[in-house]
Protein backbone atom coordinates (compact mmCIF):
# COMPACT_ATOMS: atom_id res chain seq x y z
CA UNK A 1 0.00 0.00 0.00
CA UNK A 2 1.26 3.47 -0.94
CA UNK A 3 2.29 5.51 2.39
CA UNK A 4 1.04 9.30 0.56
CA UNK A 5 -2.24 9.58 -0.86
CA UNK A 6 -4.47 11.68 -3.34
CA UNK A 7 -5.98 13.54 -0.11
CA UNK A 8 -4.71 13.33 2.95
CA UNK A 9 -1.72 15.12 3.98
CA UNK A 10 1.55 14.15 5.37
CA UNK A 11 0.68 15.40 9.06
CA UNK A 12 -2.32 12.74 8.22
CA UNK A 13 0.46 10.01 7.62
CA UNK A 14 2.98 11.49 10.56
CA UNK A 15 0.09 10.94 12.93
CA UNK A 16 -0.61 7.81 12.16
CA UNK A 17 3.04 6.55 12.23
CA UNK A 18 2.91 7.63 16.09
CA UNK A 19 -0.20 5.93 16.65
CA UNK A 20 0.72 2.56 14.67
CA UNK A 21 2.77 1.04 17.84
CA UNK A 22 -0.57 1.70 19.97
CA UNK A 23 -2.06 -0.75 18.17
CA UNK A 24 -2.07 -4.39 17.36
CA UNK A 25 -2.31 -4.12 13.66
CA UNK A 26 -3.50 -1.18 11.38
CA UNK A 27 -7.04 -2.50 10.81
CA UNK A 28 -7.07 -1.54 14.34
CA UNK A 29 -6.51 2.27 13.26
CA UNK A 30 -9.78 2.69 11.14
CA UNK A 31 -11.44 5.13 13.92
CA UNK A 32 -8.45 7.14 14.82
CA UNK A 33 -7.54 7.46 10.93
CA UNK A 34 -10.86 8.62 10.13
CA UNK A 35 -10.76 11.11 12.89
CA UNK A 36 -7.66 12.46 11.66
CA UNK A 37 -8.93 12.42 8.04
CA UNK A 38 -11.89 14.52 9.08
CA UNK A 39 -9.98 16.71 11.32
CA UNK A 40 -8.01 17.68 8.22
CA UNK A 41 -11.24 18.42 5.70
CA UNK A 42 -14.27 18.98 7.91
CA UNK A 43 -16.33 15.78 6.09
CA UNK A 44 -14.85 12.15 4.59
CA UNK A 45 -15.21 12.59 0.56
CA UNK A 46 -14.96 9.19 -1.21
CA UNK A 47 -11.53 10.06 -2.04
CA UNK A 48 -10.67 10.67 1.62
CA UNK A 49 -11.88 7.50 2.48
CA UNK A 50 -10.63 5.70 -0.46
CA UNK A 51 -6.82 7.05 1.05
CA UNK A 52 -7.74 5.92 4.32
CA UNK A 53 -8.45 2.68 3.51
CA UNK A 54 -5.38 2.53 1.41
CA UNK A 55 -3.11 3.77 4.39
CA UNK A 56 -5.02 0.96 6.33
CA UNK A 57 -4.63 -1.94 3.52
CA UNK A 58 -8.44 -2.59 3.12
CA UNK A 59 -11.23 -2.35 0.65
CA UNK A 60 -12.53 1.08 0.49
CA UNK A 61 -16.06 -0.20 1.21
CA UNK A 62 -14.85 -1.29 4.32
CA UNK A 63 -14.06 2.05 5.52
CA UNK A 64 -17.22 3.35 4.16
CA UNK A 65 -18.97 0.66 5.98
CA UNK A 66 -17.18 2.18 9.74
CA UNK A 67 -17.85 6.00 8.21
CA UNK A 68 -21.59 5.57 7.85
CA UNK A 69 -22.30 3.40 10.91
CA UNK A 70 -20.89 6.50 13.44
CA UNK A 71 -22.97 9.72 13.40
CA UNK A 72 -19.38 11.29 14.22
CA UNK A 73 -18.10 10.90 11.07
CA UNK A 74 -19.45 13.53 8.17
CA UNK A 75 -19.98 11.73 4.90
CA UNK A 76 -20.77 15.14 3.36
CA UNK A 77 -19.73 18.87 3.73
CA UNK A 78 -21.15 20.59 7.14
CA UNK A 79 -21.18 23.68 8.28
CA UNK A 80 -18.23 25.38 10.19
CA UNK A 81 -20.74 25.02 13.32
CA UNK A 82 -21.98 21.23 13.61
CA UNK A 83 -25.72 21.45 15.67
CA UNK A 84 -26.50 17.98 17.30
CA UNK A 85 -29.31 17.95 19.38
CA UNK A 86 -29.83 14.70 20.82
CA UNK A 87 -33.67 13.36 20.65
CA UNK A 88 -33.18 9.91 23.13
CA UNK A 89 -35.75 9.58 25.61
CA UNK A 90 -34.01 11.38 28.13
CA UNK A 91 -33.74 14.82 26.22
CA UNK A 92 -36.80 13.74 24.22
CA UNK A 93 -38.81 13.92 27.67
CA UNK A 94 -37.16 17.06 28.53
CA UNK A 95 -38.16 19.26 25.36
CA UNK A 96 -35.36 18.01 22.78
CA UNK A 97 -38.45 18.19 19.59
CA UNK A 98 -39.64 21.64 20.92
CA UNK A 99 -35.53 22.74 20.35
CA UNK A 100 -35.19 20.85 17.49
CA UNK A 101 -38.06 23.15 16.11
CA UNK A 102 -36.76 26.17 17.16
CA UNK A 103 -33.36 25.70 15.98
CA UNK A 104 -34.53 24.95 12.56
CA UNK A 105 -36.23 28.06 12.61
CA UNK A 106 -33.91 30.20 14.28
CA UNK A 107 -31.63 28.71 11.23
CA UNK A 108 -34.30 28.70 8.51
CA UNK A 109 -32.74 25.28 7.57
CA UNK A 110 -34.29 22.00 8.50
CA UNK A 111 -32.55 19.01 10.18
CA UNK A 112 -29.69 17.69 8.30
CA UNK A 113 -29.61 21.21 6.51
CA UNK A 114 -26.71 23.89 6.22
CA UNK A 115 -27.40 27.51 6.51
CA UNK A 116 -26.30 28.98 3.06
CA UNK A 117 -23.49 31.44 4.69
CA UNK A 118 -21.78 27.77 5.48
CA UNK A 119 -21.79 28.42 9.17
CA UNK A 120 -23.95 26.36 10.83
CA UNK A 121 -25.39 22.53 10.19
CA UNK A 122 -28.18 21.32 12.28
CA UNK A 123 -28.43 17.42 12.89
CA UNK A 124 -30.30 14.73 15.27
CA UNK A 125 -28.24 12.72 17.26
CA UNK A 126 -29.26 9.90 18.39
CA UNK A 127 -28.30 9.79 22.12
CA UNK A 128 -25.42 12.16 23.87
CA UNK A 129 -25.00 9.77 26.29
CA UNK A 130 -25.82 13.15 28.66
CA UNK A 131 -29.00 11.37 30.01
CA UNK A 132 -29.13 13.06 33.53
CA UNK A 133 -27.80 16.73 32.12
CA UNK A 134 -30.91 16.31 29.48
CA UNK A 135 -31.74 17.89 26.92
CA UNK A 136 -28.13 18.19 25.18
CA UNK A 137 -26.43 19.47 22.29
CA UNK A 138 -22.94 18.58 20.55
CA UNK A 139 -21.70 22.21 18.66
CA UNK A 140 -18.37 20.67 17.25
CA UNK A 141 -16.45 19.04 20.09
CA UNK A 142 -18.27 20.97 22.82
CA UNK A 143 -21.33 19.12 24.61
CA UNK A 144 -24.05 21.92 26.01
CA UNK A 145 -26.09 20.26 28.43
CA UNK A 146 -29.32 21.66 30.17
CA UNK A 147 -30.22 23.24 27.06
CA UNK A 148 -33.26 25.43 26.75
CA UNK A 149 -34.56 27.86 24.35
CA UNK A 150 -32.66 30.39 25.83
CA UNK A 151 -29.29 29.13 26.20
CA UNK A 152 -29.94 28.17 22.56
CA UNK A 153 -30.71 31.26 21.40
CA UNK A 154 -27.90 32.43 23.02
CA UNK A 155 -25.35 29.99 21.78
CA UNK A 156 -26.49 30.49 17.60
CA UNK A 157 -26.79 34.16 18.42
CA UNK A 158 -22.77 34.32 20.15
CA UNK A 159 -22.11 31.95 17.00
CA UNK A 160 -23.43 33.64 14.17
CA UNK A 161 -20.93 35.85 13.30
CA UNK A 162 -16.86 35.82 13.60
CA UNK A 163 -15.19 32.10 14.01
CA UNK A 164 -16.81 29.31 15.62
């Protein structure tokens, strides 16, 4: 398998060289590789993952397979600020539909939408794993727990404008 690819840059490779003696074997990598791919591009295009799995020494469908099984990995282009309200039963029972609606109109986009500008994405996730800080919301990397309309309102507001 060829160590440079189409995509991916060399800090990609570099990071996964320091990684590799973490691990027993490089199918082992898959999740860490495709977090570094995404890190690098924002989403995992078929080419992306078509260099990961050649880094890794596997079909491309099998990394396709891993991509589109986790909600954290973006098979297509979001926005620079990645909504994810989670709608379990915990947030579900604590008014996750009622922010789900406002955010999309806040956003005038609906779920699985991107504002126009680019700047924000709206999604459902499926649980948080924030049960007992319900309802909650993933913006990027950051969890918000003990969201209301408010602090949502807030948040887009701060967010709208400037870098994310």
């Amino acid at each position: 398998m060829a160590t440079t690819g189409k995509v991916l840059s060399e800090k990609f490779y570099t990071a996964m060289k320091k990684l590799e003696p973490r691990y027993p074997n490089k199918k082992a990598l898959i999740l860490p590789a495709l977090h570094e791919a995404q890190k690098e591009h924002g989403w995992l295009s078929k080419e992306t993952l078509e260099d990961v799995a050649n880094y890794i020494g596997v079909h491309p469908a099998q990394i396709r397979e891993v991509a589109s099984f986790y909600t954290m990995y973006n098979l297509k282009p979001v926005g620079k600020m990645h909504l994810k309200i989670c709608t379990n039963v915990a947030c579900c029972l604590r008014g996750a539909d009622e922010l789900m609606e406002y955010a999309e109109k806040k956003l005038a986009i609906k779920c699985g939408e991107t504002t126009p500008d680019g700047r924000f994405t709206l999604s459902e996730e499926e649980c948080l794993g924030a049960c007992t800080t319900a309802p909650a919301m993933m913006a990027n990397d950051d969890y918000i727990e003990n969201l209301d309309i408010n602090s949502l309102s807030d948040f887009i507001e701060k967010n709208k404008g400037g870098q994310a």
